[in-house]
C-alpha atoms as a PDB file:
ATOM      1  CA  UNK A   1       1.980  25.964  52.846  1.00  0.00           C
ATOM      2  CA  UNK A   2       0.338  24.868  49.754  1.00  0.00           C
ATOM      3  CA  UNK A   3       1.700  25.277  46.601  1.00  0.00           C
ATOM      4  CA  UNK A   4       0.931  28.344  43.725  1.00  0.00           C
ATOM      5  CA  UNK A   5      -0.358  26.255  40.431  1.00  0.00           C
ATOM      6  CA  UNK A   6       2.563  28.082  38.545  1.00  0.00           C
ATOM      7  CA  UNK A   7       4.965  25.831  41.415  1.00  0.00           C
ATOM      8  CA  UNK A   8       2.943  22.823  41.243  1.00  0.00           C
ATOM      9  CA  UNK A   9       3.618  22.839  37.175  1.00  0.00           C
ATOM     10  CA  UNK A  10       7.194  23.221  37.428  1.00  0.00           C
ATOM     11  CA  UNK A  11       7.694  20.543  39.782  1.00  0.00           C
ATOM     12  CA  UNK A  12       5.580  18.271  37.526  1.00  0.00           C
ATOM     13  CA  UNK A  13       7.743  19.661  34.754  1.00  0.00           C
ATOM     14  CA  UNK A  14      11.229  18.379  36.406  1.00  0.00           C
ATOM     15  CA  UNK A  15       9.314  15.120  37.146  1.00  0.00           C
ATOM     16  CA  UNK A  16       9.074  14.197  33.665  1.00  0.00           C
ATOM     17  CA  UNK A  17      11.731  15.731  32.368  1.00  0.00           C
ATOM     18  CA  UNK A  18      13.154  12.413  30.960  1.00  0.00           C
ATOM     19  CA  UNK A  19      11.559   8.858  30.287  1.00  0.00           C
ATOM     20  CA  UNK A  20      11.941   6.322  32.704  1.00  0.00           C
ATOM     21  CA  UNK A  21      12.424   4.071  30.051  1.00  0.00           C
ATOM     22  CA  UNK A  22       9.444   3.861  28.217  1.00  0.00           C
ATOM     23  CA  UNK A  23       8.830   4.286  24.767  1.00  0.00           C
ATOM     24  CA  UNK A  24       6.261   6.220  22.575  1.00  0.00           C
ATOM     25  CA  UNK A  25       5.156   4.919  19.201  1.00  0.00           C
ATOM     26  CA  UNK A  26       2.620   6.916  17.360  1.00  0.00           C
ATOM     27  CA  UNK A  27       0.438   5.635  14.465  1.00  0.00           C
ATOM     28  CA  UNK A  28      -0.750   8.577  12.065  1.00  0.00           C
ATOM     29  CA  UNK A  29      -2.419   8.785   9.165  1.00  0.00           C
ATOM     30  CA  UNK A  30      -3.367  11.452   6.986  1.00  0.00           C
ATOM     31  CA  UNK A  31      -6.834  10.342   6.191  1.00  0.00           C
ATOM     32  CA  UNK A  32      -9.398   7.689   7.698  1.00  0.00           C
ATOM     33  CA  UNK A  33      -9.988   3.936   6.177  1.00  0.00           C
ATOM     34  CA  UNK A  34      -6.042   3.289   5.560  1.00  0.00           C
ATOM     35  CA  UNK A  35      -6.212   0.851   8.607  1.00  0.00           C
ATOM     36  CA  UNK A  36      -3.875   2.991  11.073  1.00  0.00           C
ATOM     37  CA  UNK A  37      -6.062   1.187  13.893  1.00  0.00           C
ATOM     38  CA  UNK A  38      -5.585  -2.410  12.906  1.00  0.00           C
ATOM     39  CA  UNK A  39      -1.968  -1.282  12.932  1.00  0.00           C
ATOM     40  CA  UNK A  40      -1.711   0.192  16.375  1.00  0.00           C
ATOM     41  CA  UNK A  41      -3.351  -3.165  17.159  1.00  0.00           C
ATOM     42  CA  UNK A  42      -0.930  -5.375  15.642  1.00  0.00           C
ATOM     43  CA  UNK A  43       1.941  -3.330  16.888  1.00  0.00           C
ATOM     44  CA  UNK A  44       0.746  -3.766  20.714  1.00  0.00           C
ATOM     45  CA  UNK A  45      -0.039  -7.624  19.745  1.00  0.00           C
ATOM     46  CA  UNK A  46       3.751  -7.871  18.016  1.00  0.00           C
ATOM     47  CA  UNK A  47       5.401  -6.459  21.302  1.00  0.00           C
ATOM     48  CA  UNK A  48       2.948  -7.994  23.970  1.00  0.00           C
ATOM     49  CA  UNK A  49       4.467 -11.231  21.996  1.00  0.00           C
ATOM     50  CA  UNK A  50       7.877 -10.519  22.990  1.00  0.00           C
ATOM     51  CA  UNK A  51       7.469 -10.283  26.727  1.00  0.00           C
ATOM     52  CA  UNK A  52       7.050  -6.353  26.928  1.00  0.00           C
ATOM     53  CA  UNK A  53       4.337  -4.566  28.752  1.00  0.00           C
ATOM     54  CA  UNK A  54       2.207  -2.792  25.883  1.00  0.00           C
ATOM     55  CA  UNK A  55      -0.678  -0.207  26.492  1.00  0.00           C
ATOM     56  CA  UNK A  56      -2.397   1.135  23.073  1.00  0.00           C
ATOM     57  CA  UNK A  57      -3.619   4.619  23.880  1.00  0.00           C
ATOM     58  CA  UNK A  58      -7.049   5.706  21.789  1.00  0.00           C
ATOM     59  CA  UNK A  59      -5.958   8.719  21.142  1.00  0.00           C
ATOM     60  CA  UNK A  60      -8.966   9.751  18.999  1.00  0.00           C
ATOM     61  CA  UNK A  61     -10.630  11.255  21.592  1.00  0.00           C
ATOM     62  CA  UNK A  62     -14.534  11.398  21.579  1.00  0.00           C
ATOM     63  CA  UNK A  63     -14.494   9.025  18.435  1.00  0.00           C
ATOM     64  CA  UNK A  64     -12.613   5.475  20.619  1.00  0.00           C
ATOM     65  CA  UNK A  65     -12.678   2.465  17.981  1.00  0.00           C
ATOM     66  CA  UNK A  66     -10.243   0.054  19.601  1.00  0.00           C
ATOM     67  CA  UNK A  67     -13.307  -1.402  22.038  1.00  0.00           C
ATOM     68  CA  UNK A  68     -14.862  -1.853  18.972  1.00  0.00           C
ATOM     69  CA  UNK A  69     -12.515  -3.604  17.317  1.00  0.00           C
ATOM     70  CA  UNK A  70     -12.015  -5.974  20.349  1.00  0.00           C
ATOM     71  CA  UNK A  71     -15.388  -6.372  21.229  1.00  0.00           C
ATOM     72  CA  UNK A  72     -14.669  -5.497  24.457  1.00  0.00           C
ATOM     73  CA  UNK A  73     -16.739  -2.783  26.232  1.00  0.00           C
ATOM     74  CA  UNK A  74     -14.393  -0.499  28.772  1.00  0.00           C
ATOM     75  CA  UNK A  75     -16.210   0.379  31.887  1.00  0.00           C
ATOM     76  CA  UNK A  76     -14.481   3.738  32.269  1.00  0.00           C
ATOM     77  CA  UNK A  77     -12.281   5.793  29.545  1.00  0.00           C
ATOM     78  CA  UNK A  78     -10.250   8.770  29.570  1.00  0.00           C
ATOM     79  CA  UNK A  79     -12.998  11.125  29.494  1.00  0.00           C
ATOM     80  CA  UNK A  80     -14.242   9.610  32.621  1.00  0.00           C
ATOM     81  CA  UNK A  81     -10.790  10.168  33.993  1.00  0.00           C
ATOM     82  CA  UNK A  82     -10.974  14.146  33.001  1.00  0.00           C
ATOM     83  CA  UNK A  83     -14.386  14.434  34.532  1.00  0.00           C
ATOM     84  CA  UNK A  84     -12.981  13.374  37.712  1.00  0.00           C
ATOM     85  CA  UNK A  85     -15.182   9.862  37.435  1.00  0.00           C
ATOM     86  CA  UNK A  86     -12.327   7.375  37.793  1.00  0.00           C
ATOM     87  CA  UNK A  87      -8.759   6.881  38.539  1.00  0.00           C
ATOM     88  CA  UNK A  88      -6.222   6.041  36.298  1.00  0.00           C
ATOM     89  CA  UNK A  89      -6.025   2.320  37.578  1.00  0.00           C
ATOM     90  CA  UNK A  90      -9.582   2.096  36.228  1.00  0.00           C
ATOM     91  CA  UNK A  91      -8.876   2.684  32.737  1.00  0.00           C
ATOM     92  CA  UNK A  92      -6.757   0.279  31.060  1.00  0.00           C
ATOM     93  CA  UNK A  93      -8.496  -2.881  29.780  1.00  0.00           C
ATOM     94  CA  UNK A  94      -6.802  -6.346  29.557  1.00  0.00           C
ATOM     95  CA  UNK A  95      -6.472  -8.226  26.574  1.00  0.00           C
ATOM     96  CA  UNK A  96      -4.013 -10.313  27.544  1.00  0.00           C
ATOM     97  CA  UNK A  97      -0.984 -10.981  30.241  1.00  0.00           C
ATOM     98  CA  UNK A  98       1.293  -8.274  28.764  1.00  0.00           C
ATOM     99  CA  UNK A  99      -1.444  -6.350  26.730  1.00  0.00           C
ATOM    100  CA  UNK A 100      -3.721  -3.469  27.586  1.00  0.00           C
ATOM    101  CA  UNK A 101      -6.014  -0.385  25.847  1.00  0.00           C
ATOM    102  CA  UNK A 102      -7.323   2.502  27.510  1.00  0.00           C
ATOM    103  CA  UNK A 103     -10.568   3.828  25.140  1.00  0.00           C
ATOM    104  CA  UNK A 104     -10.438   7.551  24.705  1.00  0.00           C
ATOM    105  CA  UNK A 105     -14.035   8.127  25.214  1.00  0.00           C
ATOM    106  CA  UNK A 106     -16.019  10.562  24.808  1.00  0.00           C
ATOM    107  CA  UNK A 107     -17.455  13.717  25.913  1.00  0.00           C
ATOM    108  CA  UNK A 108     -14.456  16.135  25.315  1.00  0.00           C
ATOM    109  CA  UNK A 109     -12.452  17.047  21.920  1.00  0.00           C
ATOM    110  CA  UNK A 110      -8.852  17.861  22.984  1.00  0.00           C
ATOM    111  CA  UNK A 111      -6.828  17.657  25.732  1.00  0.00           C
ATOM    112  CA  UNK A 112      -5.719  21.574  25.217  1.00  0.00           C
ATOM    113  CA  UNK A 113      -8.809  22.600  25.853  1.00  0.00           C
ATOM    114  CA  UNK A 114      -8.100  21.933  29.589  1.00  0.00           C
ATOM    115  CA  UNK A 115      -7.798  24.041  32.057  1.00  0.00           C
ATOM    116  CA  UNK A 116      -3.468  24.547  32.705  1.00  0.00           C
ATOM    117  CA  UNK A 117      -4.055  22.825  36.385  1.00  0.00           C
ATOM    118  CA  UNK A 118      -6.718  20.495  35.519  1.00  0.00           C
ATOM    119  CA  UNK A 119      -4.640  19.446  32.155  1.00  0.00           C
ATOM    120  CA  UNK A 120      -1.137  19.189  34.676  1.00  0.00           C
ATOM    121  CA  UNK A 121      -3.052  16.859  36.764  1.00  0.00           C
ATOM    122  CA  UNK A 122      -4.028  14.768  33.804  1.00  0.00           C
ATOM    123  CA  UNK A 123      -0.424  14.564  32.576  1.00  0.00           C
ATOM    124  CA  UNK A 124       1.297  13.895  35.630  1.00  0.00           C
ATOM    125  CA  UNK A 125      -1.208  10.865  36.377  1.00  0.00           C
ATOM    126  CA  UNK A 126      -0.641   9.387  32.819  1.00  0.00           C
ATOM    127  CA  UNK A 127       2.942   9.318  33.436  1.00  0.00           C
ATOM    128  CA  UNK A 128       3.455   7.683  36.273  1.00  0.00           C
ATOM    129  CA  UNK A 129       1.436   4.972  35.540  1.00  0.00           C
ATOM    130  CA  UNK A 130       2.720   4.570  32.078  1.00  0.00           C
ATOM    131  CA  UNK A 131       6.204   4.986  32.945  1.00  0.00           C
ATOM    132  CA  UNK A 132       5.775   2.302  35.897  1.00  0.00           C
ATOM    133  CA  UNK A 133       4.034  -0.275  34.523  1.00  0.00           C
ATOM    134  CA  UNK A 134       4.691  -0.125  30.766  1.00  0.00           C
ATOM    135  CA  UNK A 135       7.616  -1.013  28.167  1.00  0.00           C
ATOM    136  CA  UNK A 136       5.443   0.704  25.584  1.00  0.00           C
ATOM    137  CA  UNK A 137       2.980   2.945  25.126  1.00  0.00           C
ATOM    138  CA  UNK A 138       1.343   2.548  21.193  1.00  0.00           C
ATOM    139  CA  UNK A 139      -0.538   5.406  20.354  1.00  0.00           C
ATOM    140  CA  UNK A 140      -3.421   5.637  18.029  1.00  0.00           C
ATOM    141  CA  UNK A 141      -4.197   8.919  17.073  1.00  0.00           C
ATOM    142  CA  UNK A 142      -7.092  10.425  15.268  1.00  0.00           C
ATOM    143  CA  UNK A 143      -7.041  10.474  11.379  1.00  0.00           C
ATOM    144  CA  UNK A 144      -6.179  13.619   9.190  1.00  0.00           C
ATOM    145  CA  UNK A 145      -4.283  17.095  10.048  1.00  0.00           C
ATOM    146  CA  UNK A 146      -5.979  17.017  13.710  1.00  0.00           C
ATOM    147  CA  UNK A 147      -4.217  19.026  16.434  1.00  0.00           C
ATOM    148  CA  UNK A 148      -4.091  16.001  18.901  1.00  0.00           C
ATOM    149  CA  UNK A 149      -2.462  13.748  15.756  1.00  0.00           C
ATOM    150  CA  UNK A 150      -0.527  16.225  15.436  1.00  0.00           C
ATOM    151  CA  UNK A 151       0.834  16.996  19.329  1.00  0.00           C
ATOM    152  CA  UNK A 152       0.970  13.243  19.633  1.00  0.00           C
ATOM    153  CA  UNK A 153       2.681  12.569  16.323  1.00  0.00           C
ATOM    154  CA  UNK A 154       5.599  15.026  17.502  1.00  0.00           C
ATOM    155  CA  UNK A 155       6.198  14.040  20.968  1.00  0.00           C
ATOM    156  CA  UNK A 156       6.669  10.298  19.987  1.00  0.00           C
ATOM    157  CA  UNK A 157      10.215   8.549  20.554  1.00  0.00           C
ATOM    158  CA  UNK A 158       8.518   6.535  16.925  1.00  0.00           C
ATOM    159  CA  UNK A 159       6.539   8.568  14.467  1.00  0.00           C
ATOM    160  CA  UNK A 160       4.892   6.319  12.012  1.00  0.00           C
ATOM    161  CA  UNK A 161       2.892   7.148   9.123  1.00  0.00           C
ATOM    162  CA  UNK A 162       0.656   4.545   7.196  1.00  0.00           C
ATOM    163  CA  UNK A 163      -0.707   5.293   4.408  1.00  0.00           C
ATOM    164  CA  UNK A 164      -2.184   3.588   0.900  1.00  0.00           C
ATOM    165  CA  UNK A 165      -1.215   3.688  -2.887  1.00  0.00           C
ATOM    166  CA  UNK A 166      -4.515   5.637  -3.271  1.00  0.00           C
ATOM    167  CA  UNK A 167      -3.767   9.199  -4.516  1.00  0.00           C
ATOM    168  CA  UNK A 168      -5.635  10.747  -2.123  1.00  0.00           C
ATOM    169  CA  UNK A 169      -4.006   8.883   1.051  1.00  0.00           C
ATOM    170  CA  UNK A 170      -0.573   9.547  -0.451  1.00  0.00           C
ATOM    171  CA  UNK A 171      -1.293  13.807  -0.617  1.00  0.00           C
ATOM    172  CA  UNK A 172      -2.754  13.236   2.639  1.00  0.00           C
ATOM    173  CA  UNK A 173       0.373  11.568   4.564  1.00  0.00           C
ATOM    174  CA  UNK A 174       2.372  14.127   2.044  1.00  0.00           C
ATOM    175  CA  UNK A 175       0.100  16.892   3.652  1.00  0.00           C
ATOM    176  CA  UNK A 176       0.299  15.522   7.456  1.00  0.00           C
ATOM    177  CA  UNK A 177       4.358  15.207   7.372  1.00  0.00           C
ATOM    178  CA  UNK A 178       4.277  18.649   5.983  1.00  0.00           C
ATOM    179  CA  UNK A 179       2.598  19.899   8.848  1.00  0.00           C
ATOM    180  CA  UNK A 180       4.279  18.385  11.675  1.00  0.00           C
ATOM    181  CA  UNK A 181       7.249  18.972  10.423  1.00  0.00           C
ATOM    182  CA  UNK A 182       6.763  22.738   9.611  1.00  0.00           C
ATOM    183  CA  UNK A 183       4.509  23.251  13.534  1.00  0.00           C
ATOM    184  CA  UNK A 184       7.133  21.049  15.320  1.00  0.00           C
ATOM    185  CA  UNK A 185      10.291  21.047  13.669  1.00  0.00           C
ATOM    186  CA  UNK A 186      10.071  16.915  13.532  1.00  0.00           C
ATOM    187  CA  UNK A 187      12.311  15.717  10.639  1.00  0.00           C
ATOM    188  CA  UNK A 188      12.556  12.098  10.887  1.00  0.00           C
ATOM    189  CA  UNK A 189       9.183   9.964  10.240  1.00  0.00           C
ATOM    190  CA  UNK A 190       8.967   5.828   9.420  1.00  0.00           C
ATOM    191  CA  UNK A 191       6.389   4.932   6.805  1.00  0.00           C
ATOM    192  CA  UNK A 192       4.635   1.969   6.089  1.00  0.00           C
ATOM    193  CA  UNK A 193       2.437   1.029   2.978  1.00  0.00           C
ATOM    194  CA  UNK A 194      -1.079  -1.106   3.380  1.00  0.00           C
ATOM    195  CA  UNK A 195      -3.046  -2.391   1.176  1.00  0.00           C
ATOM    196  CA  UNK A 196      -0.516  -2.853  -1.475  1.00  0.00           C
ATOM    197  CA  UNK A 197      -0.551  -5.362  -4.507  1.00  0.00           C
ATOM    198  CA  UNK A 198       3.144  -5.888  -4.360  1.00  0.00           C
ATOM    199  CA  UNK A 199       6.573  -5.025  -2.463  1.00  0.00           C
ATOM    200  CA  UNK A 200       7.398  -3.396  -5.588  1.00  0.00           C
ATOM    201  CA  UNK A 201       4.253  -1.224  -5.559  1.00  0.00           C
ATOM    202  CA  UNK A 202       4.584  -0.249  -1.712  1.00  0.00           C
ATOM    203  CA  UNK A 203       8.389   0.772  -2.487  1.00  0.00           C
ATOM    204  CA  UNK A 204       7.499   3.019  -5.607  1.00  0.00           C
ATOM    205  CA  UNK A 205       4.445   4.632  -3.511  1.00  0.00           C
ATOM    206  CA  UNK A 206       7.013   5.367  -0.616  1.00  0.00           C
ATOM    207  CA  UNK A 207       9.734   6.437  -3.172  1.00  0.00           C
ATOM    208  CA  UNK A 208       7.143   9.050  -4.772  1.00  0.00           C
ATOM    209  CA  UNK A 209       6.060  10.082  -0.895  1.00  0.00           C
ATOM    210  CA  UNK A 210       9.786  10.232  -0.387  1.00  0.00           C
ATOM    211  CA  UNK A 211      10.864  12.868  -3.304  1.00  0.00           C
ATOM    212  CA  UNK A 212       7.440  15.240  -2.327  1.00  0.00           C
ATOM    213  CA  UNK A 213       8.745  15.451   1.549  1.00  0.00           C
ATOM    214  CA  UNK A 214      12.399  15.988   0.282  1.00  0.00           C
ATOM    215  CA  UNK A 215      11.508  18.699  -2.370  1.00  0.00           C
ATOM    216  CA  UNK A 216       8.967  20.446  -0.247  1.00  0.00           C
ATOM    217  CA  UNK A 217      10.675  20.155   3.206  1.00  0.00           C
ATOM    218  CA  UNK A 218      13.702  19.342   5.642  1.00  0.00           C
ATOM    219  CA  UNK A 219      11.989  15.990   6.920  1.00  0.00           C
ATOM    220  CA  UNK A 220      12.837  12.389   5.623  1.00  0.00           C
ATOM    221  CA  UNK A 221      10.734   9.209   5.710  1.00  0.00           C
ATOM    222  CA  UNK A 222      12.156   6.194   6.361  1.00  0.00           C
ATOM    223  CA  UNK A 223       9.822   3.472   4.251  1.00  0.00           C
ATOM    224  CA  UNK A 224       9.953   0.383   6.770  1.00  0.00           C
ATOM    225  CA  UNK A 225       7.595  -1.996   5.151  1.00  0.00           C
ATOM    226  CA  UNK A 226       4.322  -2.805   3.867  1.00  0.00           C
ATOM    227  CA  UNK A 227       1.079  -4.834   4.012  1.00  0.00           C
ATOM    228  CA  UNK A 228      -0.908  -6.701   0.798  1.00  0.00           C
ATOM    229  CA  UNK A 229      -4.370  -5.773   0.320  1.00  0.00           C
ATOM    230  CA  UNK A 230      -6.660  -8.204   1.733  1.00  0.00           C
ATOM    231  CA  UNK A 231     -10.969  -8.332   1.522  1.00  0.00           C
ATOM    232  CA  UNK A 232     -11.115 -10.360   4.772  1.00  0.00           C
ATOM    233  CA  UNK A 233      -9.354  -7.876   6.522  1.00  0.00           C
ATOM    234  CA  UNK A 234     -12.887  -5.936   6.389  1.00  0.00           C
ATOM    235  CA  UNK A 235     -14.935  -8.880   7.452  1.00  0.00           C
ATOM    236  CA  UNK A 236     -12.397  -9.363   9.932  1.00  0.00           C
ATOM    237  CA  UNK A 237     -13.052  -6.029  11.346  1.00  0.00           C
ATOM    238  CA  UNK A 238     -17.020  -6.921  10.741  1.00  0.00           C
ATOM    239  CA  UNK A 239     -16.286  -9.926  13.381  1.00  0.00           C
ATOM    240  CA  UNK A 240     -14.407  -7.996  15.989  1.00  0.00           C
ATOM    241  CA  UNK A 241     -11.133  -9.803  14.598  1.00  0.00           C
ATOM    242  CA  UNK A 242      -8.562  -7.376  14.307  1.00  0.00           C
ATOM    243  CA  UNK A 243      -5.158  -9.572  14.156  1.00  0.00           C
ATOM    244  CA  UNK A 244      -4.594 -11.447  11.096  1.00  0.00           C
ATOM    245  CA  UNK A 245      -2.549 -14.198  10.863  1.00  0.00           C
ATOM    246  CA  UNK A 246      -0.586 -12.809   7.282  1.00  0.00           C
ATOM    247  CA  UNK A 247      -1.441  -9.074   8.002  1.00  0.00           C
ATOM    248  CA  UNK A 248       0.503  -9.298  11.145  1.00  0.00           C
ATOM    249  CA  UNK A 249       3.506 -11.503   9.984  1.00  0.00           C
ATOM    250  CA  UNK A 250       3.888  -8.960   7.449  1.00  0.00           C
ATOM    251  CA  UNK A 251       3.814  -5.870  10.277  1.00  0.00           C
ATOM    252  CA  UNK A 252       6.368  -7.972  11.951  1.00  0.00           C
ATOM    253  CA  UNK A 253       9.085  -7.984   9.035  1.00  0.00           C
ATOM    254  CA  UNK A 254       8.437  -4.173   9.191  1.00  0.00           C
ATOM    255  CA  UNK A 255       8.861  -3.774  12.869  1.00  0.00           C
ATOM    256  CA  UNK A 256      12.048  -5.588  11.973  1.00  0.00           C
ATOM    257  CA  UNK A 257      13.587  -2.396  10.089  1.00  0.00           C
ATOM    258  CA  UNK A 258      12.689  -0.103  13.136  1.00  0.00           C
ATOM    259  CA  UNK A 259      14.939   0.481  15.824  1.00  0.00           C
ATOM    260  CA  UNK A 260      12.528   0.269  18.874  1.00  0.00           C
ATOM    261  CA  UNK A 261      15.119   1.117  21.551  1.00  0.00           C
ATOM    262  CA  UNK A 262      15.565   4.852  21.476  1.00  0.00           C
ATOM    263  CA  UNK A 263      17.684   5.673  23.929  1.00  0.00           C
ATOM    264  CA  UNK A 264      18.411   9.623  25.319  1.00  0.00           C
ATOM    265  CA  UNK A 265      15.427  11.749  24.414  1.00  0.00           C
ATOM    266  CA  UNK A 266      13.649  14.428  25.611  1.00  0.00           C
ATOM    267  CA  UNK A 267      10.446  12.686  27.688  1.00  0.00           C
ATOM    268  CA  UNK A 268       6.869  12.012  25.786  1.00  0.00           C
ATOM    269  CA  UNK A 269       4.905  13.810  28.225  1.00  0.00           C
ATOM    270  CA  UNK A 270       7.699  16.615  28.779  1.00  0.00           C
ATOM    271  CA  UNK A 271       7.201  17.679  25.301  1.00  0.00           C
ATOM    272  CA  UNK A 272       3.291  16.950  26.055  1.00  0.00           C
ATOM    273  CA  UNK A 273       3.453  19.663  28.647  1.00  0.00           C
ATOM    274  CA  UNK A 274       5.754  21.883  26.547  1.00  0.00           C
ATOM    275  CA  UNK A 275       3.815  22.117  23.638  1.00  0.00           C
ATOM    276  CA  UNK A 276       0.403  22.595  25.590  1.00  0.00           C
ATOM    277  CA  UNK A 277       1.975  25.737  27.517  1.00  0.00           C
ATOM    278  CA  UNK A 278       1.907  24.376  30.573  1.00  0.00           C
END
């Protein structure tokens, strides 16, 4: 006899209950042109590097830059997988042995506007693929206080934040903390600085991020590291060049100061499901 949906859901709710191993790192920004992209880029090259199995997820969905930035045009994308237009073998696109993207799209605005079954279905075929064939899953997610940044910024195992020395970047990743943690009860974040002048700049931008999340909230950053400010880093982009030789090295020492085995949580797309009301 075929299942009720409300029986179907369930079952897919015990199935990913808890992560096969797999790990979740988000990349969140409170504002566009801070470079969050080039980041989840770096991050995926950093670990692909190491031996693991990396997949960076666009999670800007409708607005997909990572193609872009690769120069590398995906022949099906997530929408395409919501639409019922292609599996989820289809979607990932190689950039090297241990490195893959899967382009968000376009087409549709937010996963939660899914039907419950339709959106289930989704889920459960995101898992399994990511939880069998992946060590890590970097997530890019779109810039500012968006609903998705935020539902994918709070089910991560690794919450980062990047942000700038610019004012308004700083209130932003101030205002995008703030949020999260007040909407999902999240209290631990890692920040990193780009586009700094100096070490000693990036620490007193973090410090003053620091005190504002403190005074105004039960979270706590964790400042990991930082990146100079470099002009080629835009022609870069220009060229379809997104890893930089320094820019990279310098993500690296960062990456150093972040404990990338998390061990004993809840599962990313348990708290997915969870926090979509399915």
């Amino acid at each position: 006899m075929e299942m009720k949906l409300d029986q179907q859901l369930n079952l897919l709710k015990h199935m990913v209950g808890k992560s096969k191993g797999t790990r979740y790192i988000s990349v969140s920004s409170g504002k566009g042109g801070v470079g969050k992209t080039l980041v989840s880029i770096n991050i995926g090259e950093i670990l692909s590097e190491r031996g693991k199995k990396v997949l960076i997820f666009d999670g800007d969905l409708g607005l997909s830059n990572i193609h872009l930035m690769y120069g590398i045009a995906p022949t099906k994308d997530l929408s395409d997988l919501v639409r019922g237009f292609a599996t989820i073998e289809e979607l990932p696109v190689k950039v090297n042995e241990h490195l893959y993207f899967i382009s968000g799209g376009s087409g549709f605005q937010d996963l939660a506007d899914l039907p419950r079954e339709r959106l289930g279905t989704i889920v459960q075929k995101l898992y399994e693929y990511a939880e069998d064939n992946f060590d890590y899953v970097v997530i890019d997610t779109p810039p500012g206080i968006h609903r998705t940044t935020i539902l994918l910024t709070s089910c991560a195992d690794i919450p980062i934040i990047l942000t700038t020395p610019e004012p308004t970047a700083l209130m932003d990743a101030y205002a995008l903390i703030k949020v999260i943690n007040r909407e999902e009860g999240v209290e631990n974040f890692y920040v990193i600085i780009n586009k700094a002048d100096s070490y000693a700049e990036a620490k007193a931008v973090a410090e003053s991020l620091s005190l504002m999340v403190m005074k105004y909230t039960n979270a706590r950053i964790n400042f990991i590291g930082f990146m100079h400010y470099r002009k080629n880093l835009i022609r870069n982009v220009v060229d379809q060049k997104p890893v930089d030789k320094k820019f990279k090295e310098e993500l690296r020492e960062a990456l150093i100061n972040l404990d990338l085995e998390v061990d004993g949580r809840e599962g990313f797309w348990s708290k997915i499901l969870k926090k979509l009301g399915v």
